[in-house]
Protein backbone atom coordinates (compact mmCIF):
# COMPACT_ATOMS: atom_id res chain seq x y z
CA UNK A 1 0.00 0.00 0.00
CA UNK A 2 1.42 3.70 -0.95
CA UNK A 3 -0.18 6.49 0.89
CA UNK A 4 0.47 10.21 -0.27
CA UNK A 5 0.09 13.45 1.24
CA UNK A 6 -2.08 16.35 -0.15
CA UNK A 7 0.27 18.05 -2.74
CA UNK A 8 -1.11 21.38 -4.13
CA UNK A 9 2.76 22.21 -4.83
CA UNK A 10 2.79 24.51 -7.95
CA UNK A 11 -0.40 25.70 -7.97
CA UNK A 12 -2.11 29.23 -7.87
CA UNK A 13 -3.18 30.00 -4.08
CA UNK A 14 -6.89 30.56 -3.70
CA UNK A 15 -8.41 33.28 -1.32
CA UNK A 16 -10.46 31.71 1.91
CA UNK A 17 -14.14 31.22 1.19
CA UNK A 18 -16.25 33.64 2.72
CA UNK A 19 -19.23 31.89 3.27
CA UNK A 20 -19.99 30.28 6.73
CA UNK A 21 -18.75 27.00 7.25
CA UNK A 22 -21.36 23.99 7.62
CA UNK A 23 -21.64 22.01 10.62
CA UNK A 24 -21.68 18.54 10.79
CA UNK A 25 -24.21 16.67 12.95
CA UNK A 26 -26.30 13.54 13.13
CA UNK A 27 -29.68 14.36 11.64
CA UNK A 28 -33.43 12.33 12.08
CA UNK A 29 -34.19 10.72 8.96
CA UNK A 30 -37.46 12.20 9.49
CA UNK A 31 -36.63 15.75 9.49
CA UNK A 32 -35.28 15.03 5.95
CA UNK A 33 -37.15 16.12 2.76
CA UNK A 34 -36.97 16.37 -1.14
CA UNK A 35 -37.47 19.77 -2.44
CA UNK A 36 -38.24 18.58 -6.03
CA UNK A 37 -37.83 21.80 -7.63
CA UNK A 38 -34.44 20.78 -8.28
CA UNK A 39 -34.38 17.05 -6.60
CA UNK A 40 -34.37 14.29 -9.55
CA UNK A 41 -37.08 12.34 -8.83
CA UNK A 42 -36.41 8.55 -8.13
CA UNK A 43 -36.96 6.25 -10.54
CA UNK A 44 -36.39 2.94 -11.59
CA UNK A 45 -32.58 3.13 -11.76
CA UNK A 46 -32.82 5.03 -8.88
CA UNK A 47 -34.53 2.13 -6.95
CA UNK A 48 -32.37 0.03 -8.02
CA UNK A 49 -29.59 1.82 -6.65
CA UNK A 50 -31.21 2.21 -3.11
CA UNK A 51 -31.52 -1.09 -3.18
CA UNK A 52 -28.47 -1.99 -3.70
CA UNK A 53 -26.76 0.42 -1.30
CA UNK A 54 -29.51 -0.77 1.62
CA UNK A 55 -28.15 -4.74 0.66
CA UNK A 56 -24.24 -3.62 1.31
CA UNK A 57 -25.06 -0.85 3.75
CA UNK A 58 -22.25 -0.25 6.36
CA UNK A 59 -20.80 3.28 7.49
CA UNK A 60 -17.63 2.57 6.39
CA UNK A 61 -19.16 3.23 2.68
CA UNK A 62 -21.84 5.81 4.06
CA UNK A 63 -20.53 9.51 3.46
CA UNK A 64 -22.11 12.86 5.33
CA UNK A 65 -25.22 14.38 3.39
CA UNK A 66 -25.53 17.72 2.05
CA UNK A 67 -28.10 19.57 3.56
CA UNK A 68 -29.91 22.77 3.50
CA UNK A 69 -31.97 23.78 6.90
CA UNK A 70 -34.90 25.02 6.10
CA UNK A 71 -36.82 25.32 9.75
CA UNK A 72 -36.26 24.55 13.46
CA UNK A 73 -36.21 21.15 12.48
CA UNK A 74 -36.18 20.71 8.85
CA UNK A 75 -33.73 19.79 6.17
CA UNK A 76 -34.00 19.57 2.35
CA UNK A 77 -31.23 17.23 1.27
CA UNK A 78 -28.93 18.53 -1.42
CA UNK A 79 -26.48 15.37 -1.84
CA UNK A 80 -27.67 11.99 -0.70
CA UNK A 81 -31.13 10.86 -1.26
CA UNK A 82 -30.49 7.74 -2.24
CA UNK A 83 -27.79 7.02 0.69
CA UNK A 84 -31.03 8.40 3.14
CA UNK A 85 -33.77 5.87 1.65
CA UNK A 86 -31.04 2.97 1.69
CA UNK A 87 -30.60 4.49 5.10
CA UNK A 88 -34.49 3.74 5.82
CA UNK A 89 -34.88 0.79 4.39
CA UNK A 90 -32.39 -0.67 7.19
CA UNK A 91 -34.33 0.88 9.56
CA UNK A 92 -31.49 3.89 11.06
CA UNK A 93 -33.01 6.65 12.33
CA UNK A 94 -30.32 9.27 12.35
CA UNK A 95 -27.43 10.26 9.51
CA UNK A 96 -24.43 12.03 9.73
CA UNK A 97 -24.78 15.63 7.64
CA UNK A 98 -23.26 19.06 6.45
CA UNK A 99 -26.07 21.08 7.57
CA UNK A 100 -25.62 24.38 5.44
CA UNK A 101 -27.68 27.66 5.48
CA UNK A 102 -28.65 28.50 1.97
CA UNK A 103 -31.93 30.26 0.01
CA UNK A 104 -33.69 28.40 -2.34
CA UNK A 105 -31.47 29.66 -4.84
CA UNK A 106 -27.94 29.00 -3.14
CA UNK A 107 -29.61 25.00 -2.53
CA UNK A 108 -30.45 24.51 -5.87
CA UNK A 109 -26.72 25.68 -7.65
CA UNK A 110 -25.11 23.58 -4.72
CA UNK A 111 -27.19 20.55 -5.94
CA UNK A 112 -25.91 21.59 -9.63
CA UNK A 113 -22.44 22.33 -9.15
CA UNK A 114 -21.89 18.85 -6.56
CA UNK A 115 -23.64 16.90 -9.37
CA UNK A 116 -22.05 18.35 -12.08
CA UNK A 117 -18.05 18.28 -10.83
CA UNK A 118 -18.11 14.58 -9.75
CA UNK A 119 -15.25 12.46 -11.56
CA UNK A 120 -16.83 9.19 -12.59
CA UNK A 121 -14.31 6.22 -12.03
CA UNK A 122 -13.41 4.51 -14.95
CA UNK A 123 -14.28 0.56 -14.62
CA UNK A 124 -10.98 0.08 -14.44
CA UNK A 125 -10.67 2.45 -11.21
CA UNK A 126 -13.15 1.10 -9.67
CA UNK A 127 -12.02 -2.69 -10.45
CA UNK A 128 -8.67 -1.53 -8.65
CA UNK A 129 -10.40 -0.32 -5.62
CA UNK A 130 -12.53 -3.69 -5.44
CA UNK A 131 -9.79 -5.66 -6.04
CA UNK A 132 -8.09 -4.37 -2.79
CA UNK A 133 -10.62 -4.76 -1.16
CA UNK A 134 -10.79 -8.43 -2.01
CA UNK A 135 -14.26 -8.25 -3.51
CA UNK A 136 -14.90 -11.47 -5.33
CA UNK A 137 -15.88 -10.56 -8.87
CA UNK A 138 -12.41 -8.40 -9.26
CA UNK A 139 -10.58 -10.96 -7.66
CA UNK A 140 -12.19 -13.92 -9.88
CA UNK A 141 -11.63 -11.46 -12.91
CA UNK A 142 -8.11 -10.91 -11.77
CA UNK A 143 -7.65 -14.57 -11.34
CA UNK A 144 -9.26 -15.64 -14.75
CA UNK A 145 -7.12 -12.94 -17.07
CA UNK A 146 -3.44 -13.88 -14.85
CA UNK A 147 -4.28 -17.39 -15.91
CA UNK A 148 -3.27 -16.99 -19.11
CA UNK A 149 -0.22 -14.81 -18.12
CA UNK A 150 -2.37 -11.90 -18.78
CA UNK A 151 -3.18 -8.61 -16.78
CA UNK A 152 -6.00 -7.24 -16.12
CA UNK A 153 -5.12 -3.34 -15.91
CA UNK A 154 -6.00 -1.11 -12.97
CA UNK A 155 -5.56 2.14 -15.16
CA UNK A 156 -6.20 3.05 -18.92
CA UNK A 157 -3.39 3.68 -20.80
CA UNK A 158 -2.96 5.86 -24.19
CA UNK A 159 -3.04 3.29 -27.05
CA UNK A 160 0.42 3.88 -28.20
CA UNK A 161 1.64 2.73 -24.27
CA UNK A 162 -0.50 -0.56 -24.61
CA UNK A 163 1.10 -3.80 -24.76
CA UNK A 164 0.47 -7.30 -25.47
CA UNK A 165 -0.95 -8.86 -22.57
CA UNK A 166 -2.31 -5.82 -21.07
CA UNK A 167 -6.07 -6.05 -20.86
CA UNK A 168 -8.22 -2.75 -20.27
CA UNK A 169 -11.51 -4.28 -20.99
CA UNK A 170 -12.42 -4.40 -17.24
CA UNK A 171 -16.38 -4.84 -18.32
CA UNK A 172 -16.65 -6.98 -20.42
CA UNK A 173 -14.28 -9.51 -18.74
CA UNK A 174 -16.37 -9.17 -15.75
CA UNK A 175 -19.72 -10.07 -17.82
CA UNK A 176 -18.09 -13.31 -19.98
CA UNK A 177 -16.61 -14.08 -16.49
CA UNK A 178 -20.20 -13.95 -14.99
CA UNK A 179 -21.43 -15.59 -18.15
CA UNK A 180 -19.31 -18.45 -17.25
CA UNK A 181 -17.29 -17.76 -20.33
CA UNK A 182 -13.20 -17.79 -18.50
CA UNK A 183 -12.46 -20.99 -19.54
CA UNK A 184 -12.50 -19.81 -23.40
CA UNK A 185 -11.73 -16.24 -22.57
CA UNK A 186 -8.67 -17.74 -21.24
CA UNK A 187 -8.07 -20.10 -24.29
CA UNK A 188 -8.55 -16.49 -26.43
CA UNK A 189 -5.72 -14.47 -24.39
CA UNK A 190 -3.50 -17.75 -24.27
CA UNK A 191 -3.62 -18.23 -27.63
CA UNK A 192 -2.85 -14.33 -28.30
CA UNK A 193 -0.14 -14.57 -25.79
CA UNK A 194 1.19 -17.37 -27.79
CA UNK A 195 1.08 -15.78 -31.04
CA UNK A 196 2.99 -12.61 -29.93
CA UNK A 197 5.64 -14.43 -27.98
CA UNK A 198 6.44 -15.99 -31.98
CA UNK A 199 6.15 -11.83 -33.42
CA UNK A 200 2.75 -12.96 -34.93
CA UNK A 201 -0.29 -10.43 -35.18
CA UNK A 202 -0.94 -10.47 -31.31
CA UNK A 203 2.16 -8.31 -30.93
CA UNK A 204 -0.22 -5.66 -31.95
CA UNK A 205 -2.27 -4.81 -28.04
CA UNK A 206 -5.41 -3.88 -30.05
CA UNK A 207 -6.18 -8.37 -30.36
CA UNK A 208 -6.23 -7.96 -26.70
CA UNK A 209 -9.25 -4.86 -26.57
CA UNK A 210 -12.93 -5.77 -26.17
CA UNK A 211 -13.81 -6.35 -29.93
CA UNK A 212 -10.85 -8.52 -30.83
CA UNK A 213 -10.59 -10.62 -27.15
CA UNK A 214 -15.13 -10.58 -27.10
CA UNK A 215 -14.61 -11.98 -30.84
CA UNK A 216 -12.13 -14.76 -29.76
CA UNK A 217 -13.60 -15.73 -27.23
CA UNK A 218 -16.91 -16.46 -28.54
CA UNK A 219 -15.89 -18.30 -31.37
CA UNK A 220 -13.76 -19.99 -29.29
CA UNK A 221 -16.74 -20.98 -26.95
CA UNK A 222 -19.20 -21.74 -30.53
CA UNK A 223 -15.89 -24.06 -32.16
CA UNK A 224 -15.84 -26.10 -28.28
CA UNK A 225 -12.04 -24.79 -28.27
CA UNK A 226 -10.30 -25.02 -24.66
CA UNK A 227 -6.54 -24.95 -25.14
CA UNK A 228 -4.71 -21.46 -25.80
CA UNK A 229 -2.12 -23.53 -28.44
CA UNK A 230 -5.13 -24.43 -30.58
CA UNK A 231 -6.09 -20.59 -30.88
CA UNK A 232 -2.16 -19.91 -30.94
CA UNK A 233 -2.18 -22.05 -34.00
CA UNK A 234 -4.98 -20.71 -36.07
CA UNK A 235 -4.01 -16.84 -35.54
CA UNK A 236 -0.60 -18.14 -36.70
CA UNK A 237 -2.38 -19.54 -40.15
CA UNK A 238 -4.99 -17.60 -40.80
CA UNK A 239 -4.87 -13.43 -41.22
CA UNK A 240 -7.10 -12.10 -39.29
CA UNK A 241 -6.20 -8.85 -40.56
CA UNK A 242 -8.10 -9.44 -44.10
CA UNK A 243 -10.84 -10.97 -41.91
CA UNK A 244 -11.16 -7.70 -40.11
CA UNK A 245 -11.16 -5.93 -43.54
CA UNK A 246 -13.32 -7.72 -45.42
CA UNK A 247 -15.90 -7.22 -42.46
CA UNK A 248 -15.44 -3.51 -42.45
CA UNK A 249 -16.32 -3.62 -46.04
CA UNK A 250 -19.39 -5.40 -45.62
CA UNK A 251 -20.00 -2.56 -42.84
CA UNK A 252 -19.96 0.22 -44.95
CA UNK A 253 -21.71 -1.05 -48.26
CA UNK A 254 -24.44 1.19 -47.97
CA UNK A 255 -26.56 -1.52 -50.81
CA UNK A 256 -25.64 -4.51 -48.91
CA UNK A 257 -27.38 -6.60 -46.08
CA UNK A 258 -24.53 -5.91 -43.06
CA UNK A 259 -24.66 -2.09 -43.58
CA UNK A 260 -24.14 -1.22 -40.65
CA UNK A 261 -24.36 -4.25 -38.37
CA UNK A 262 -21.95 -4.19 -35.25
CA UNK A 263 -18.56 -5.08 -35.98
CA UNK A 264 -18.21 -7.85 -33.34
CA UNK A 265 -20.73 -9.69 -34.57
CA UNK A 266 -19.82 -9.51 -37.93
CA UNK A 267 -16.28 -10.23 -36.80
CA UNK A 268 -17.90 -13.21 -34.33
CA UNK A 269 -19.40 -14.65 -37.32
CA UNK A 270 -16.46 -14.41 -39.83
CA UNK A 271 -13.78 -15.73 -37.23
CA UNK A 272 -16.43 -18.92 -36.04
CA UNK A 273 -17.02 -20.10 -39.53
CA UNK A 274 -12.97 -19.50 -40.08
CA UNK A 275 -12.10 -21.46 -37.02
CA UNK A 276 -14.65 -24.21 -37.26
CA UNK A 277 -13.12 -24.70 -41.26
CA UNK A 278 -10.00 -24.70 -39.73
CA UNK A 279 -10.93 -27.71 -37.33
CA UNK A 280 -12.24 -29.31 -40.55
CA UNK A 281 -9.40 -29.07 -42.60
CA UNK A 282 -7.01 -30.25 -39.39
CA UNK A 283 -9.20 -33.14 -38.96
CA UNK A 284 -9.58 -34.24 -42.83
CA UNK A 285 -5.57 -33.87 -42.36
């Protein structure tokens, strides 16, 4: 584990805010309200993702609510409905808050600007936070990819620092893991590993992105194929290149029946029906 201090080294000091600062107290659930004026109201996502807070609720993963008073004992949340109804639905009667005192106005551009300046994590952020904290898809996912002497990558990289064996496709290896799929995802990347250890097309890191490693390992999984040597083999006789090309041109002919269809299943289809006449042919052999 590396911990780091705050570092604002080299940047432009900033005047004191001269607002009043909030204080931070436990708050009733029920003296919490909506104003929906500005609120979003909760839908079905937004049920969803109650629900799912109230099923892993613990403090440790429960921050402090923005809120606005707005009498003796009244406060509009700004930040953190959906933490408050998980909140209720596990029956705790008191949260931990930034009460603020703000007009209508002042609630409503707090609401905006908090909203609007969050950095999303990336999925492969958030798989490196899971991961240490040992939660079992990341460490499955982590597991499955290493398997083939593969990494699964904590951080994005710009594609001219990618390399062969580095996989960034943090989604979609968690849903063909969940799918049950990591047997012939890990055929796919040993194969490619194979291939690029010998210079062959795998030594280019875009056969180990989502459309390439999704197509392998599907056909892979249609052709019954297991073993990383067998994929190894057919990248090393077959260019997948001009399969890649001719599907692009099938793609764009505007007169033609695939305009427009999603490469990876075009790319799916061509590579199965490649593979499974490669089989043939080894088997007529």
């Amino acid at each position: 584990m590396t911990l780091r201090n705050i570092d604002v080294a080299g940047e432009e000091r900033r005047p004191a805010p001269k607002d009043a600062r909030p204080e931070l107290r436990w708050i009733r659930v029920d003296q919490l309200v909506i104003n929906t004026g500005y609120q979003r109201a909760i839908e079905a996502r937004g049920r969803s993702t109650i629900r799912k807070i109230a099923d892993n609720f613990c403090w440790s993963k429960f921050g402090a609510l923005d809120v606005n008073r707005v009498g003796d004992t009244t406060f509009e949340i700004i930040d953190g409905q959906h933490r408050t109804h998980a909140a209720a639905l596990c029956g705790i009667e008191e949260v931990p808050a930034l009460v603020k005192v703000l007009t209508p106005q002042q609630a409503a551009a707090a609401f905006s600007w908090i909203n609007g300046m969050v950095t999303a994590l990336t999925p492969n952020q958030v798989f490196r936070a899971a991961l240490a904290a040992l939660e079992p898809w990341a460490v499955q996912c982590d597991a499955t990819v290493s398997r083939a002497g593969c990494r699964l990558m904590p951080v994005n990289k710009s594609s001219k620092d990618k390399k062969p064996g580095e996989v960034f496709c943090v989604t979609l290896i968690r849903q063909m893991v969940d799918a049950d799929k990591g047997t012939f995802l890990v055929a796919a990347l040993d194969g490619l590993m194979a291939d690029a250890r010998q210079g062959g097309a795998a030594t280019d890191p875009t056969l180990f992105g989502g459309v390439w490693l999704r197509t392998l390992t599907e056909a892979a999984q249609s052709c019954g194929v297991t073993r990383g040597e067998v994929i190894a083999d057919f990248l090393a006789q077959n260019d997948i290149w001009s399969i890649e090309k001719a599907c692009l041109r099938l793609r764009a002919d505007r007169q033609g029946e695939y305009y427009n269809t999603p490469m990876h299943k075009l790319l799916t289809d061509a590579v199965t029906a490649k593979l499974r006449a490669w089989q043939a042919g080894k088997v007529a052999a």
